[in-house]
C-alpha atoms as a PDB file:
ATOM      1  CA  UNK A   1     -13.119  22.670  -3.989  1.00  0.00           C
ATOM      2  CA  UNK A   2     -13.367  19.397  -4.948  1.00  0.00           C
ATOM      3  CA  UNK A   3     -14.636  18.746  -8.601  1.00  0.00           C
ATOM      4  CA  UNK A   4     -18.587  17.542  -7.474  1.00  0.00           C
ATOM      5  CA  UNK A   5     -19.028  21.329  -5.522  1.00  0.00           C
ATOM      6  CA  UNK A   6     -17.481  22.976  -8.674  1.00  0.00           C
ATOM      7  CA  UNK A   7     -19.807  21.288 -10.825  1.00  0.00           C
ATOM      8  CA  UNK A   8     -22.433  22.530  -8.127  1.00  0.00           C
ATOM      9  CA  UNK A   9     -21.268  25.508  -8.487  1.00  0.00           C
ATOM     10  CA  UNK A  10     -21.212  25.632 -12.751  1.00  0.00           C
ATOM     11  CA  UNK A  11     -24.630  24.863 -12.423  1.00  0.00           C
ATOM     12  CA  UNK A  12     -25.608  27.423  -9.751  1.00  0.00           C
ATOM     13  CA  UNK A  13     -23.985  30.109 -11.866  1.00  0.00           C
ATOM     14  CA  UNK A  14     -25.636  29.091 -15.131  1.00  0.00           C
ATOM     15  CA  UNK A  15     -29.139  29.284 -13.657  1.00  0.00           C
ATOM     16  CA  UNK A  16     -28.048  32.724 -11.820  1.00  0.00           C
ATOM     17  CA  UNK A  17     -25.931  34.533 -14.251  1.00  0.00           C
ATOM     18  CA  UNK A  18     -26.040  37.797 -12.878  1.00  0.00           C
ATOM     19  CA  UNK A  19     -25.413  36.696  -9.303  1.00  0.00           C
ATOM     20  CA  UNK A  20     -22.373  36.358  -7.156  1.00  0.00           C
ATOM     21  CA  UNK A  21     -21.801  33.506  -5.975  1.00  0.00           C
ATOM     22  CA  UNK A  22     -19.340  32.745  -3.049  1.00  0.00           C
ATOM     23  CA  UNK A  23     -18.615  29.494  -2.228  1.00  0.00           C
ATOM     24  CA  UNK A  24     -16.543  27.849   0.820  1.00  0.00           C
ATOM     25  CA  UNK A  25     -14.325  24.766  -0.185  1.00  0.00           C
ATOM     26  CA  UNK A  26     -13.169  22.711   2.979  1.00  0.00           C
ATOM     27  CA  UNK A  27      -9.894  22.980   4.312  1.00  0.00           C
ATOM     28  CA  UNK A  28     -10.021  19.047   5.215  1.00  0.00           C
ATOM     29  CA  UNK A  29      -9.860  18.200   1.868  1.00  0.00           C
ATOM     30  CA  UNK A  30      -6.604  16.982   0.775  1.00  0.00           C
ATOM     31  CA  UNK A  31      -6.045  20.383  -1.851  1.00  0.00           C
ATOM     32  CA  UNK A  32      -6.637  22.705   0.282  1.00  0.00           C
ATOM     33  CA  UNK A  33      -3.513  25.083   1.110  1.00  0.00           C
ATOM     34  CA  UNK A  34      -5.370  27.462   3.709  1.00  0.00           C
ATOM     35  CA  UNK A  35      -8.144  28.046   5.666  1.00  0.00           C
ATOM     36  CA  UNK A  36      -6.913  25.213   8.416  1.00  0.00           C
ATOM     37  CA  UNK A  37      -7.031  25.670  12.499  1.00  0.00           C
ATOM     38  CA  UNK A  38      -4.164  25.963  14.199  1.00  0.00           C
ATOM     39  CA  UNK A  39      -3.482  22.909  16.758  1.00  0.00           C
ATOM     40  CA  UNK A  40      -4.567  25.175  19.778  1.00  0.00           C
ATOM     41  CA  UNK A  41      -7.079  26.707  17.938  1.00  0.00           C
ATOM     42  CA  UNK A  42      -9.112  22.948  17.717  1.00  0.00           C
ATOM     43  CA  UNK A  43     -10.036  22.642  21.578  1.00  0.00           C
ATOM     44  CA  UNK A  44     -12.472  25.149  20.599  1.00  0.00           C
ATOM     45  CA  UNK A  45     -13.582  24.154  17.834  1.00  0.00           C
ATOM     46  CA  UNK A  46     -14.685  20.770  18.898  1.00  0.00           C
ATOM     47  CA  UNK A  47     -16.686  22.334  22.115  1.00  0.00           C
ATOM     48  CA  UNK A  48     -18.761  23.902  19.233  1.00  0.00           C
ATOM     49  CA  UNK A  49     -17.229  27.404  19.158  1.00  0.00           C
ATOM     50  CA  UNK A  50     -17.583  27.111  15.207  1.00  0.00           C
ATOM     51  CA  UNK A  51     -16.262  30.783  14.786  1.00  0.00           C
ATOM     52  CA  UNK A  52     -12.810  30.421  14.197  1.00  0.00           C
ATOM     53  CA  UNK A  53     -13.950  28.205  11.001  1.00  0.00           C
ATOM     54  CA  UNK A  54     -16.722  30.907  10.270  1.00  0.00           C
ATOM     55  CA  UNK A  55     -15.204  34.274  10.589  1.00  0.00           C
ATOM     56  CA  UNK A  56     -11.997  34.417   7.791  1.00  0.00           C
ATOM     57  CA  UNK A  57     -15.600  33.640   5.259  1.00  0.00           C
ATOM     58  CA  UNK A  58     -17.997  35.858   6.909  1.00  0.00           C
ATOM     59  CA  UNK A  59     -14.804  38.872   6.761  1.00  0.00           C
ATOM     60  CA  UNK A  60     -14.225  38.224   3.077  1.00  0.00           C
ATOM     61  CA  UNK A  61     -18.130  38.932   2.444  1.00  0.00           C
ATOM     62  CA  UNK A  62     -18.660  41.793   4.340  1.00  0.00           C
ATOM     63  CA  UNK A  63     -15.548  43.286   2.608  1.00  0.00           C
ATOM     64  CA  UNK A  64     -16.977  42.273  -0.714  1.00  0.00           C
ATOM     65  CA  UNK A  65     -20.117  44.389   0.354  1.00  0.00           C
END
């Protein structure tokens, strides 16, 4: 995340204290270690089959649950 989504965030969290709140960095930004596609995996991607950019997120949530 880069510092103007974690300031998003701070204030998010201050207005909602008692909520969880799970937020999604993107992996094109230069500090981000995971959560990139794999070269074969981009085909897809750019025909608009957004899942393989979607699902690791949606997983962690629904195991969070």
């Amino acid at each position: 995340m880069d510092a103007n989504l974690r300031a998003r965030m701070a204030t998010l969290s201050a207005a909602l204290p008692t909520t969880r709140i799970i937020i999604a960095g993107s992996p094109v930004h230069q500090e981000a270690r995971s959560g990139r596609l794999a070269m074969n995996q981009v085909p897809s991607v750019w025909g608009g089959d957004l899942r393989l950019t979607v699902d690791p997120l949606l997983q962690y949530v629904q195991s969070q649950a």
